[in-house]
PDB file of N, CA and C in Angstrom:
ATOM      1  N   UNK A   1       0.843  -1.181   0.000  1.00  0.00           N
ATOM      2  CA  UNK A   1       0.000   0.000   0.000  1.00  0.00           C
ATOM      3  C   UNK A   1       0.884   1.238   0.000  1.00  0.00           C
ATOM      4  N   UNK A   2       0.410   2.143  -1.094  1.00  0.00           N
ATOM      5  CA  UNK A   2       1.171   3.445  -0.711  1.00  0.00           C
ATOM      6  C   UNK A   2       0.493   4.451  -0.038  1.00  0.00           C
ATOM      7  N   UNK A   3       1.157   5.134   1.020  1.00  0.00           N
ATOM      8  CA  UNK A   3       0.567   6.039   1.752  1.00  0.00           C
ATOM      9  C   UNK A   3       0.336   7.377   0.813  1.00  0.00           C
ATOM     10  N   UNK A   4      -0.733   7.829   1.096  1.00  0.00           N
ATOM     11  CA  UNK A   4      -1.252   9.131   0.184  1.00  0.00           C
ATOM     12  C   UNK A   4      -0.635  10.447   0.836  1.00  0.00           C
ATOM     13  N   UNK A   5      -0.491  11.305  -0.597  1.00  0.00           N
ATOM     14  CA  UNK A   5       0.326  12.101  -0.452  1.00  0.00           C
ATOM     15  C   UNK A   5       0.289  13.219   0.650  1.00  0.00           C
ATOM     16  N   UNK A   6      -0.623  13.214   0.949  1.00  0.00           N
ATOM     17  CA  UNK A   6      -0.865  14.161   2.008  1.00  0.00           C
ATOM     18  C   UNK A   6      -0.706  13.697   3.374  1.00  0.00           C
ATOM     19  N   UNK A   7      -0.822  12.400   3.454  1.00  0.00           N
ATOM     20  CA  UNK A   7       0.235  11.911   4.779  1.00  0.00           C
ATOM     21  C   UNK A   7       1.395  11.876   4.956  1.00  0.00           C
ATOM     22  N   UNK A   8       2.006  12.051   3.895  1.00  0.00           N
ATOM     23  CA  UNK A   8       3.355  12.219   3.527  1.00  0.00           C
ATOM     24  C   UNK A   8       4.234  13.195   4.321  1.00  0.00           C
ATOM     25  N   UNK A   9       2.967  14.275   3.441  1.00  0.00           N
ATOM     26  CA  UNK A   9       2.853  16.031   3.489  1.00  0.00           C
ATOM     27  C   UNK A   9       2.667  16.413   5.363  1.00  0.00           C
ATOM     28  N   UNK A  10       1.860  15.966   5.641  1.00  0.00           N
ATOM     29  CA  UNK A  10       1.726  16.189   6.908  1.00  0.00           C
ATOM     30  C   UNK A  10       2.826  15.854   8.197  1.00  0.00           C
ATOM     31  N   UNK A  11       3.127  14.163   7.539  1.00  0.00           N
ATOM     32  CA  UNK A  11       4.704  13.735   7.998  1.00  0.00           C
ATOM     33  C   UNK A  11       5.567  14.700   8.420  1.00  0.00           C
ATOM     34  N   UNK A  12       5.620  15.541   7.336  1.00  0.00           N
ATOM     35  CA  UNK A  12       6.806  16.220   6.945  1.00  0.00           C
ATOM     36  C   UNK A  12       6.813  17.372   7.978  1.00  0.00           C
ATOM     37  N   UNK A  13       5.714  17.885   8.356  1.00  0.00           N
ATOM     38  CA  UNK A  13       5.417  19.056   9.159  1.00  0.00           C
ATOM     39  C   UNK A  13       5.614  18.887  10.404  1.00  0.00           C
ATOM     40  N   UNK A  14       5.254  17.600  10.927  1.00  0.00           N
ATOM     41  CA  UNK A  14       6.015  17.196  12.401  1.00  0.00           C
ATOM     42  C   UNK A  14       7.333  17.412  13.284  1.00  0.00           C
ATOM     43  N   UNK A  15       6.919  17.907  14.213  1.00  0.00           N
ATOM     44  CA  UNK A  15       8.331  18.668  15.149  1.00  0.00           C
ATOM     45  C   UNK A  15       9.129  18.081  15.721  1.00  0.00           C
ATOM     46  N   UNK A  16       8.192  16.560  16.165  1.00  0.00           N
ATOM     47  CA  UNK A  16       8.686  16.427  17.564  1.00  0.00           C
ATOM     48  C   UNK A  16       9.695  14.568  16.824  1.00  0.00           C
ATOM     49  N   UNK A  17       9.711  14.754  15.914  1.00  0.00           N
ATOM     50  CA  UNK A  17      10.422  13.799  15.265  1.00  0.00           C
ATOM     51  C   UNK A  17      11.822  13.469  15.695  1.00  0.00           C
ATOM     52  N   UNK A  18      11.956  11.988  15.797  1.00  0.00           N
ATOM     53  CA  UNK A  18      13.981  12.163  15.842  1.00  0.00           C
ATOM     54  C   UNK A  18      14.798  12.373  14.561  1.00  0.00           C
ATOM     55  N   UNK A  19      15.766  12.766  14.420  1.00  0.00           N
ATOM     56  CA  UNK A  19      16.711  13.080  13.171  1.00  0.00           C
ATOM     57  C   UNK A  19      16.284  11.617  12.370  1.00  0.00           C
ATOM     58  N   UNK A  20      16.815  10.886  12.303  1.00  0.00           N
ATOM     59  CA  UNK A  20      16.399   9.301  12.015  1.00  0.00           C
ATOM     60  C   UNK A  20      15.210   8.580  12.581  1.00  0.00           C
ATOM     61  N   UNK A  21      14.524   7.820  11.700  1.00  0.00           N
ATOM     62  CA  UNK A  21      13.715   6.737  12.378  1.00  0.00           C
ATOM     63  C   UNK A  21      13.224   6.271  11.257  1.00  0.00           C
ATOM     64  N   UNK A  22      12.862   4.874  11.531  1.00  0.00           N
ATOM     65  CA  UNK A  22      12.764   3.928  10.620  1.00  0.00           C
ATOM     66  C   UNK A  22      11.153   3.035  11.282  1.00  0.00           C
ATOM     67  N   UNK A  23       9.862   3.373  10.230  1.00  0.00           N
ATOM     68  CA  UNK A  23       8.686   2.930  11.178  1.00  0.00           C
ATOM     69  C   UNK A  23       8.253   1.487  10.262  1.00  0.00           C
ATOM     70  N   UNK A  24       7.988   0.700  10.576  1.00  0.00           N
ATOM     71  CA  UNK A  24       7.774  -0.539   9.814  1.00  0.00           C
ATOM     72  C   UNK A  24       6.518  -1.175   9.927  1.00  0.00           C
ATOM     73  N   UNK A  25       5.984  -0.911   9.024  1.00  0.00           N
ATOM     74  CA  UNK A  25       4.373  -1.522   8.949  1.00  0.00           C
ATOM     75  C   UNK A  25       4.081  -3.008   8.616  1.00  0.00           C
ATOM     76  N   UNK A  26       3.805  -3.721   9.237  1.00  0.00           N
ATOM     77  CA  UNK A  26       4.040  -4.780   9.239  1.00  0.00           C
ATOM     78  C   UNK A  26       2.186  -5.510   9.022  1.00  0.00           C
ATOM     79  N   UNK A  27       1.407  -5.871   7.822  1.00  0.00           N
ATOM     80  CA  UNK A  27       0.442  -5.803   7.296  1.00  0.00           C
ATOM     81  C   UNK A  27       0.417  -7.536   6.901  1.00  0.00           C
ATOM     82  N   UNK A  28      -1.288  -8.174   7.853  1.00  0.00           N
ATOM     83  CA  UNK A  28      -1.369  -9.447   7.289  1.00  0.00           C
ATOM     84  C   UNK A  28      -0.874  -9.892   6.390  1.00  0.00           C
ATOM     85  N   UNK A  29      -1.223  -9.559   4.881  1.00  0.00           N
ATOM     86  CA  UNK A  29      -1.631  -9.628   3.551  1.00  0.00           C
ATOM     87  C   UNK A  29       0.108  -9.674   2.826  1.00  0.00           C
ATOM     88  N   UNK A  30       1.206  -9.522   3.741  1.00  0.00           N
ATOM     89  CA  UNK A  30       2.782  -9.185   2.793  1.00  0.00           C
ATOM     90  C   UNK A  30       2.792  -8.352   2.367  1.00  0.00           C
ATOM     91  N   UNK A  31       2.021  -7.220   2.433  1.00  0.00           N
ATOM     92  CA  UNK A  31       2.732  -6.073   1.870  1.00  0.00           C
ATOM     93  C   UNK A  31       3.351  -5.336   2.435  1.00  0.00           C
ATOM     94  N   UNK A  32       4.134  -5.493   3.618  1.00  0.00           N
ATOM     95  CA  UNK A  32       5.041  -4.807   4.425  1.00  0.00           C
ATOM     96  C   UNK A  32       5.493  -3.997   3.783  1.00  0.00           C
ATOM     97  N   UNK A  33       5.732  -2.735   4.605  1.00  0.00           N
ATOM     98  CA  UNK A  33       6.616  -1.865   4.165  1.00  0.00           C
ATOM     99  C   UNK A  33       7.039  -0.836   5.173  1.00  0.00           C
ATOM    100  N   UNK A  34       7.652   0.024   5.228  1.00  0.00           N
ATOM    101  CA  UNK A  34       8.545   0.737   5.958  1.00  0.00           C
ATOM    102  C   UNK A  34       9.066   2.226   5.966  1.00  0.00           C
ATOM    103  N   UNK A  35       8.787   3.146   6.314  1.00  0.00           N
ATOM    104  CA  UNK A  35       9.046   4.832   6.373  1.00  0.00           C
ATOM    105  C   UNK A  35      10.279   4.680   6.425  1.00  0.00           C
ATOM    106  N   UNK A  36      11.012   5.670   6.021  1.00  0.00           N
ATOM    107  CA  UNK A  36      12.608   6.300   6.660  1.00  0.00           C
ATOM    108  C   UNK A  36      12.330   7.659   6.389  1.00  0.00           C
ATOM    109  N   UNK A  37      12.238   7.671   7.458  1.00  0.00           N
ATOM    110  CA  UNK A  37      12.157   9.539   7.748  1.00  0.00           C
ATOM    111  C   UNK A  37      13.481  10.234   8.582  1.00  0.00           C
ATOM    112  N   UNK A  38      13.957  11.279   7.707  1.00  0.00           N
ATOM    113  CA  UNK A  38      15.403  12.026   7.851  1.00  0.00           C
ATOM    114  C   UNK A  38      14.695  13.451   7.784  1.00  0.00           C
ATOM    115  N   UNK A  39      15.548  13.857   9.117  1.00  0.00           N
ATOM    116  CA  UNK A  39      15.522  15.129   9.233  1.00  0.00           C
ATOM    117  C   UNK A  39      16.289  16.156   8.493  1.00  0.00           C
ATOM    118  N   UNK A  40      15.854  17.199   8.205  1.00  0.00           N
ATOM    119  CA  UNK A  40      17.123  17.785   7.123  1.00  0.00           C
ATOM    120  C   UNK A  40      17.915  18.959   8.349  1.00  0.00           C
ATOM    121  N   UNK A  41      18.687  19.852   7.885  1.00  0.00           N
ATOM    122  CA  UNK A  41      18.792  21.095   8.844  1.00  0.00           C
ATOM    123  C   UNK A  41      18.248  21.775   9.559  1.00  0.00           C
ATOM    124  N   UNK A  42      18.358  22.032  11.214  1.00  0.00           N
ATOM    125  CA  UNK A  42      17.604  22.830  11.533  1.00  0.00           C
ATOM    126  C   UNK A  42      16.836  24.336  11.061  1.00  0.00           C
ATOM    127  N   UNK A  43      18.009  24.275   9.799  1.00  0.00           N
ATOM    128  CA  UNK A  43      17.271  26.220   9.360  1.00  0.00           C
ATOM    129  C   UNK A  43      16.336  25.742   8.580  1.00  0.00           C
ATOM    130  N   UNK A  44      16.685  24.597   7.679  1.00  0.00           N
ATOM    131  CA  UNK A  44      15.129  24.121   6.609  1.00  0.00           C
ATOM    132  C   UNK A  44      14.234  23.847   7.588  1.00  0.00           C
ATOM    133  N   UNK A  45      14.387  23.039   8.185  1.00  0.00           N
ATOM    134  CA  UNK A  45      13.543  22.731   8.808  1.00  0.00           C
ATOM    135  C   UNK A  45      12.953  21.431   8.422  1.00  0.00           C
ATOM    136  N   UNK A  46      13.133  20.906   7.217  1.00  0.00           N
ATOM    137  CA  UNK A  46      12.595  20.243   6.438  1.00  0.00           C
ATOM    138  C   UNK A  46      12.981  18.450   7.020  1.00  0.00           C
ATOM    139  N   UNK A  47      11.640  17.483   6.471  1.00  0.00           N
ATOM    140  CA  UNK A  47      11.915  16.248   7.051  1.00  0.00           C
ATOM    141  C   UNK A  47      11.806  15.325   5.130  1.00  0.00           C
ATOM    142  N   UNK A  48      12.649  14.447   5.436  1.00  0.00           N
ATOM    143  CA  UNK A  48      12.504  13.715   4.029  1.00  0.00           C
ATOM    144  C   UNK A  48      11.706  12.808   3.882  1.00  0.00           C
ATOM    145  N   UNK A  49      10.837  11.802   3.484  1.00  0.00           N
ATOM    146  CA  UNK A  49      10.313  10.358   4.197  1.00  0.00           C
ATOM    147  C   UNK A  49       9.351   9.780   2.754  1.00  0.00           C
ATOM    148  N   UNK A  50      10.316   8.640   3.133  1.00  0.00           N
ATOM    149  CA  UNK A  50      10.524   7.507   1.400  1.00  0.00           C
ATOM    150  C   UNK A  50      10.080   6.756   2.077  1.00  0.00           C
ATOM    151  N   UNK A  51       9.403   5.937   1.403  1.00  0.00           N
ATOM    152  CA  UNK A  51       8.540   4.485   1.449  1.00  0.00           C
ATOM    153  C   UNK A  51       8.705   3.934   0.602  1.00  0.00           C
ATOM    154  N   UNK A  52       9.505   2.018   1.796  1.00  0.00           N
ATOM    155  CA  UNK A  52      10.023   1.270   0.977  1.00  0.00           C
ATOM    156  C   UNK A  52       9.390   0.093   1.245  1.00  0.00           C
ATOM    157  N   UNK A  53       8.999  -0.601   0.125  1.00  0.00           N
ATOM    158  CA  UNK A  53       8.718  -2.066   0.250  1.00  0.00           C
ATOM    159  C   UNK A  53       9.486  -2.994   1.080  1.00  0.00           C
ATOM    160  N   UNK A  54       9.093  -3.842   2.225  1.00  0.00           N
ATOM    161  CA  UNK A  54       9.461  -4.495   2.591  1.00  0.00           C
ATOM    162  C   UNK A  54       9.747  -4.615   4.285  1.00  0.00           C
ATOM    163  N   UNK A  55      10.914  -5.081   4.662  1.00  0.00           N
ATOM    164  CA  UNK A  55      10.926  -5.380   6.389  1.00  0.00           C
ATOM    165  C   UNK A  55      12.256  -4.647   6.396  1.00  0.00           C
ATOM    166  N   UNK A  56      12.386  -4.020   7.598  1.00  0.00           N
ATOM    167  CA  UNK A  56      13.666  -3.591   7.901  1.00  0.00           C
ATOM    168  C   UNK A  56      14.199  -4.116   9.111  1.00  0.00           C
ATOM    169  N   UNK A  57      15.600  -4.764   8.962  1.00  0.00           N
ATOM    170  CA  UNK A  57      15.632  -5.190  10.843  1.00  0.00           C
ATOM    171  C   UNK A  57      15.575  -4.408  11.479  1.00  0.00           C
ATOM    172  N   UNK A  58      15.868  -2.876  11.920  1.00  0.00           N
ATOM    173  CA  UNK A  58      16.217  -2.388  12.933  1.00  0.00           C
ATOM    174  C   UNK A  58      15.335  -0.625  12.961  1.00  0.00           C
ATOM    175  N   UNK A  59      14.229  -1.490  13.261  1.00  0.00           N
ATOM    176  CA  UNK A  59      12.780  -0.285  13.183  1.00  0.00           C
ATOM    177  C   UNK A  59      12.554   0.501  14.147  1.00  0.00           C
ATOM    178  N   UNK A  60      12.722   1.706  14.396  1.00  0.00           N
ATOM    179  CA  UNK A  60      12.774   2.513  15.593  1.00  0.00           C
ATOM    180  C   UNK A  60      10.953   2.300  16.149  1.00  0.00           C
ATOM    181  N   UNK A  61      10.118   1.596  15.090  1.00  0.00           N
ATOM    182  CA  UNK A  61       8.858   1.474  16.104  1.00  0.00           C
ATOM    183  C   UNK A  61       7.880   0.492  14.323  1.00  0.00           C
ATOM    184  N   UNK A  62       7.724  -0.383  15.615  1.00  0.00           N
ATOM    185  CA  UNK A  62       6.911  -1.279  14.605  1.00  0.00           C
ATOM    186  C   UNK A  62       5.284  -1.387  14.565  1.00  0.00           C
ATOM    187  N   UNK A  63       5.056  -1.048  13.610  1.00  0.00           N
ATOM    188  CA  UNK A  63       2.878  -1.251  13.629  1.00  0.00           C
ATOM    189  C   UNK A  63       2.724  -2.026  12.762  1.00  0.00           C
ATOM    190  N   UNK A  64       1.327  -2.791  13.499  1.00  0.00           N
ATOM    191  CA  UNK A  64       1.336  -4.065  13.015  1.00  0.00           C
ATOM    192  C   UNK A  64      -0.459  -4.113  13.134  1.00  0.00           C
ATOM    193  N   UNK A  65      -0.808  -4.019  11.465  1.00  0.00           N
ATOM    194  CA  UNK A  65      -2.487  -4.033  11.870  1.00  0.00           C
ATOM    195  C   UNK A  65      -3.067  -4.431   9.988  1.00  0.00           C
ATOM    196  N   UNK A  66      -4.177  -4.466   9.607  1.00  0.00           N
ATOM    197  CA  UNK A  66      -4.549  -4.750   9.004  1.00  0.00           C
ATOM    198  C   UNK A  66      -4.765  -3.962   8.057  1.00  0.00           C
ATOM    199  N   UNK A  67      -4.424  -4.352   6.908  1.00  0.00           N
ATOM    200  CA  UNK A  67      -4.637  -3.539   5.834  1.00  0.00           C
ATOM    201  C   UNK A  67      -5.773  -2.743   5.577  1.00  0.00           C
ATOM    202  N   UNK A  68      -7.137  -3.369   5.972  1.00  0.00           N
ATOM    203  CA  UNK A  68      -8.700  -2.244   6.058  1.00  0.00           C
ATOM    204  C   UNK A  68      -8.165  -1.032   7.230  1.00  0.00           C
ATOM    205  N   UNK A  69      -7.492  -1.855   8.269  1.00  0.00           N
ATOM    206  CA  UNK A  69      -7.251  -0.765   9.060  1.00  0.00           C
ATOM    207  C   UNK A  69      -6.540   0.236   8.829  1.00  0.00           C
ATOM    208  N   UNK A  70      -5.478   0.151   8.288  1.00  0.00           N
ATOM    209  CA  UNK A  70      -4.630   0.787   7.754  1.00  0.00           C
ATOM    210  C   UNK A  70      -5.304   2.150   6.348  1.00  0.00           C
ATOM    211  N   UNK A  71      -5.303   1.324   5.677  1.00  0.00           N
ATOM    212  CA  UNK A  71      -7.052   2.047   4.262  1.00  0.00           C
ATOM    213  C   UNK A  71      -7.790   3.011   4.989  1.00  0.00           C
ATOM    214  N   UNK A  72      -8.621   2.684   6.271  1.00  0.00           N
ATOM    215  CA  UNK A  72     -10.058   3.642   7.076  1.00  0.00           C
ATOM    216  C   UNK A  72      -8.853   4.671   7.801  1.00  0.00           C
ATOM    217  N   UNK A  73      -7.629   4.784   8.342  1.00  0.00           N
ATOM    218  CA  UNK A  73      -6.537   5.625   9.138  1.00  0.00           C
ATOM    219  C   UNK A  73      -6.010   6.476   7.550  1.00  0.00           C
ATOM    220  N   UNK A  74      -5.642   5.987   6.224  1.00  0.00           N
ATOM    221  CA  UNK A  74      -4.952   6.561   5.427  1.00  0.00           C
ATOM    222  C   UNK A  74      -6.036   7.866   5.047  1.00  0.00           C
ATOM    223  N   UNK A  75      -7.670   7.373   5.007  1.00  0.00           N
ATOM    224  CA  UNK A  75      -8.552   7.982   4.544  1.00  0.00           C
ATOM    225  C   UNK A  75      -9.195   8.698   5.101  1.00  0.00           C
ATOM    226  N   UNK A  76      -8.907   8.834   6.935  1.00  0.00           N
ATOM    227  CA  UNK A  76      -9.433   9.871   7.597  1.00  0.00           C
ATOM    228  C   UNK A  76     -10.576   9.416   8.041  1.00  0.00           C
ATOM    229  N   UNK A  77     -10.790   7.986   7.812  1.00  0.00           N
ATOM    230  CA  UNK A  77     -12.893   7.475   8.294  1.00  0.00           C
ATOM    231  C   UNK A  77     -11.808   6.472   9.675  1.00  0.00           C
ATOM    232  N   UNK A  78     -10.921   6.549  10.242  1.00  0.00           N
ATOM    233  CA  UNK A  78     -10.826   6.520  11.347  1.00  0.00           C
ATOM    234  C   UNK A  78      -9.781   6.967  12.272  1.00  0.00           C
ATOM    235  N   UNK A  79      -9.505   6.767  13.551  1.00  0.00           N
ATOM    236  CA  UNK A  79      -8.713   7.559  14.098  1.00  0.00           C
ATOM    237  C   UNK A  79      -7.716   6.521  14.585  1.00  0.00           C
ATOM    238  N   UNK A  80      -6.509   6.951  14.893  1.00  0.00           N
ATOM    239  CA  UNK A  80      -5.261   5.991  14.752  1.00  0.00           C
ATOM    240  C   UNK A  80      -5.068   5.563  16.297  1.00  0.00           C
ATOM    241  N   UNK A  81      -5.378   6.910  16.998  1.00  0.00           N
ATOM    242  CA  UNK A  81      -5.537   6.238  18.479  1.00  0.00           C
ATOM    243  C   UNK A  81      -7.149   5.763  19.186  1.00  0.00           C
ATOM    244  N   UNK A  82      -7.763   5.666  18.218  1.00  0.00           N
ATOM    245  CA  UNK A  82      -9.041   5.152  18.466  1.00  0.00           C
ATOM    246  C   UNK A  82      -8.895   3.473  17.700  1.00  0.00           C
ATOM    247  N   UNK A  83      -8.144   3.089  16.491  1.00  0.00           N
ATOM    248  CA  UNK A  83      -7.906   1.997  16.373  1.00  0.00           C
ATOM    249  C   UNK A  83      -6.781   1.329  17.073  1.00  0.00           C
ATOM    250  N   UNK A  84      -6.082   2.061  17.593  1.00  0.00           N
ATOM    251  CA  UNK A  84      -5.186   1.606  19.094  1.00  0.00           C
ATOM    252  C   UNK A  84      -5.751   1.263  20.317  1.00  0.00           C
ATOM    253  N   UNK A  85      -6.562   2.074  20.552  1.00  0.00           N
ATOM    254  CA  UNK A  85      -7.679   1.748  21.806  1.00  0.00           C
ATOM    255  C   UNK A  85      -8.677   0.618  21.355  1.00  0.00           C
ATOM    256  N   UNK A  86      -8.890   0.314  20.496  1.00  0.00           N
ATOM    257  CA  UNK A  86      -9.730  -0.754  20.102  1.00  0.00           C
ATOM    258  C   UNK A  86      -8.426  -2.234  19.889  1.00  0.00           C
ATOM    259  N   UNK A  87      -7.367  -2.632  19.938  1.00  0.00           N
ATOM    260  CA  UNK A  87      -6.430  -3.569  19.896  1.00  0.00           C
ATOM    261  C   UNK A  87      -6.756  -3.893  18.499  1.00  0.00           C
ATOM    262  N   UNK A  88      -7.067  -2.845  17.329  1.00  0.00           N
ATOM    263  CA  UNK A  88      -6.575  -2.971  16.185  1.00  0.00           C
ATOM    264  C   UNK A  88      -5.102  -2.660  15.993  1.00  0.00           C
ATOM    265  N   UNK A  89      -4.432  -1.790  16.440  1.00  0.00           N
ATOM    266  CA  UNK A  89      -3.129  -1.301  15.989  1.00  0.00           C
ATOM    267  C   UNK A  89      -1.846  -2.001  17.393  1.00  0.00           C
ATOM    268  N   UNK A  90      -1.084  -2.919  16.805  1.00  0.00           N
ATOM    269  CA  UNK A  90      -0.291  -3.447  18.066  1.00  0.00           C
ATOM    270  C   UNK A  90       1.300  -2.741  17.783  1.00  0.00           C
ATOM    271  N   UNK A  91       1.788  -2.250  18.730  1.00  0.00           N
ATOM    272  CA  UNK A  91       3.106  -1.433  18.068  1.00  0.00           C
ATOM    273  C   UNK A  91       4.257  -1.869  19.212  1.00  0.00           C
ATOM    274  N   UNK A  92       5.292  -1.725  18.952  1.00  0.00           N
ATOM    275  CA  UNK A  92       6.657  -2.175  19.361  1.00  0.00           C
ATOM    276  C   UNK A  92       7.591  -0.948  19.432  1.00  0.00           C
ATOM    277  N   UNK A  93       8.362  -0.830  20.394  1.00  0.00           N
ATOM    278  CA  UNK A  93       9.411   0.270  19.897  1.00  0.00           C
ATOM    279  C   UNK A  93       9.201   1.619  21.086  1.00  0.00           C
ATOM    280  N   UNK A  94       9.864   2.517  19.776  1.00  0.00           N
ATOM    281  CA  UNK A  94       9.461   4.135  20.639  1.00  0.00           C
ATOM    282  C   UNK A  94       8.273   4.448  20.616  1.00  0.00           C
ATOM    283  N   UNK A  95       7.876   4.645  21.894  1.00  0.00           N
ATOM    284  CA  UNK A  95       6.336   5.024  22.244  1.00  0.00           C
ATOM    285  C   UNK A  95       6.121   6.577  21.803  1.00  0.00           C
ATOM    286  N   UNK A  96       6.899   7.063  21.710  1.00  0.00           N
ATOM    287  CA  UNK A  96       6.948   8.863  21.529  1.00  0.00           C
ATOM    288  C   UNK A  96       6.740   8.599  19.966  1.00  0.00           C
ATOM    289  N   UNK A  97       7.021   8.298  19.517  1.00  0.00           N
ATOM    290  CA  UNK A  97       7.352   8.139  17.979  1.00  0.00           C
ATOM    291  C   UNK A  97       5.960   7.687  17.338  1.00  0.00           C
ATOM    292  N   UNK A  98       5.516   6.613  18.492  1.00  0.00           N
ATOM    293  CA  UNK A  98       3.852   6.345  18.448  1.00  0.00           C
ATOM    294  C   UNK A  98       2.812   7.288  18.301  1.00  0.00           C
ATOM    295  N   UNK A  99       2.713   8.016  19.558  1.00  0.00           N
ATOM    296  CA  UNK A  99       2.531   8.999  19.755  1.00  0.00           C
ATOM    297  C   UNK A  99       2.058  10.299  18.973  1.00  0.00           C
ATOM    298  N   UNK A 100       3.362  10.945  18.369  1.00  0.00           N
ATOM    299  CA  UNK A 100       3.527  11.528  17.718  1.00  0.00           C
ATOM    300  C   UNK A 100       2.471  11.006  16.511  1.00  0.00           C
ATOM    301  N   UNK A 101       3.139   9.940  15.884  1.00  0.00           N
ATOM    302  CA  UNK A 101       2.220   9.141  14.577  1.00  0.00           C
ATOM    303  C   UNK A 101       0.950   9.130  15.111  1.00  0.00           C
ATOM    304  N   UNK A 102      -0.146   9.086  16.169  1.00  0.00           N
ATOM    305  CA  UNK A 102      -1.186   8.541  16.033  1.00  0.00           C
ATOM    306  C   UNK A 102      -1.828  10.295  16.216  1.00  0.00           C
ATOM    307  N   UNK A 103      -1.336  11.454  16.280  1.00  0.00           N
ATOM    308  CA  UNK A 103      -1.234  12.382  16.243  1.00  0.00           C
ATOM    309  C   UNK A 103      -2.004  13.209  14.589  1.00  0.00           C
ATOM    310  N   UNK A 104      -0.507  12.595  13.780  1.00  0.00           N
ATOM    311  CA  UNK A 104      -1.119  12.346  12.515  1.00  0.00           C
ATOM    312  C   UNK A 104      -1.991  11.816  11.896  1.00  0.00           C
ATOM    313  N   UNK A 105      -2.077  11.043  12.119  1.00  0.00           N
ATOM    314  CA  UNK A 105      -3.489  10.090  11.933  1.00  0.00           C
ATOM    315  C   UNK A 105      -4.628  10.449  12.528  1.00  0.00           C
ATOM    316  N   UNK A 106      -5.582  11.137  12.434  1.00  0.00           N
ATOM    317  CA  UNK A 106      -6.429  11.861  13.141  1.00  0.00           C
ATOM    318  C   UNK A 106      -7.714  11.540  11.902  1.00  0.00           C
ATOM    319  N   UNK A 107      -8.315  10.956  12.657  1.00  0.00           N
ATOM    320  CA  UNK A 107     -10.133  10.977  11.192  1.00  0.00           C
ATOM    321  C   UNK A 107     -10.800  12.132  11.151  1.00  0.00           C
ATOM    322  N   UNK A 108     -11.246  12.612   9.866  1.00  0.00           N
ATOM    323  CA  UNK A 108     -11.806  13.851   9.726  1.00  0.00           C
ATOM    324  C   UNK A 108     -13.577  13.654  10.122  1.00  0.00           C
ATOM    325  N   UNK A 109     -13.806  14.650  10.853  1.00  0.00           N
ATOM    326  CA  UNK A 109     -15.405  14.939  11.500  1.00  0.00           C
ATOM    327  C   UNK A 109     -16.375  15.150   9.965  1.00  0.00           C
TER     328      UNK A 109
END
């Protein structure tokens, strides 16, 4: 699955990010895949974040949920810490980083 561009976009706008991190989506169905999000200079300000097919060993925070779930969070018909609170979304790792992400993920009213 590719994440739509405006999650991307929004990614990118996030503060509270570490310089590096590597988030790994880990999806019934094999279509794993994986963020690498790089911070650029503090004067840009700017964050980079490529999406790559596949597993990475060493994932600063792992989510692990279902592809519908994943689809209703990309599309805004649900909320990322409301499918966390429901034991749709199981995650591993940096909790801040969680956090932050379920932040983004927000369903539109």
């Amino acid at each position: 699955m590719q994440l739509p561009v405006h999650i991307i976009e929004r990614l990118q706008q996030l503060t509270c990010l570490p310089n590096t991190a590597r988030v790994q989506f880990r999806l019934p169905d094999g279509s794993d895949f994986y963020l690498q999000v790089q911070k650029g200079s503090e004067a840009a300000n700017a964050v980079a974040a490529e999406q790559v097919s596949g597993l990475i060993a060493d994932a600063d925070l792992e989510l692990e949920m279902s592809y519908h779930t994943l689809k209703d969070i990309t599309h805004g018909q649900l909320s990322a810490r409301h499918a966390f609170l429901l034991g749709d979304i199981r995650y591993t790792g940096n909790r801040e980083l969680a956090a932050a992400l379920a932040d983004l993920f927000s369903a539109r009213s």
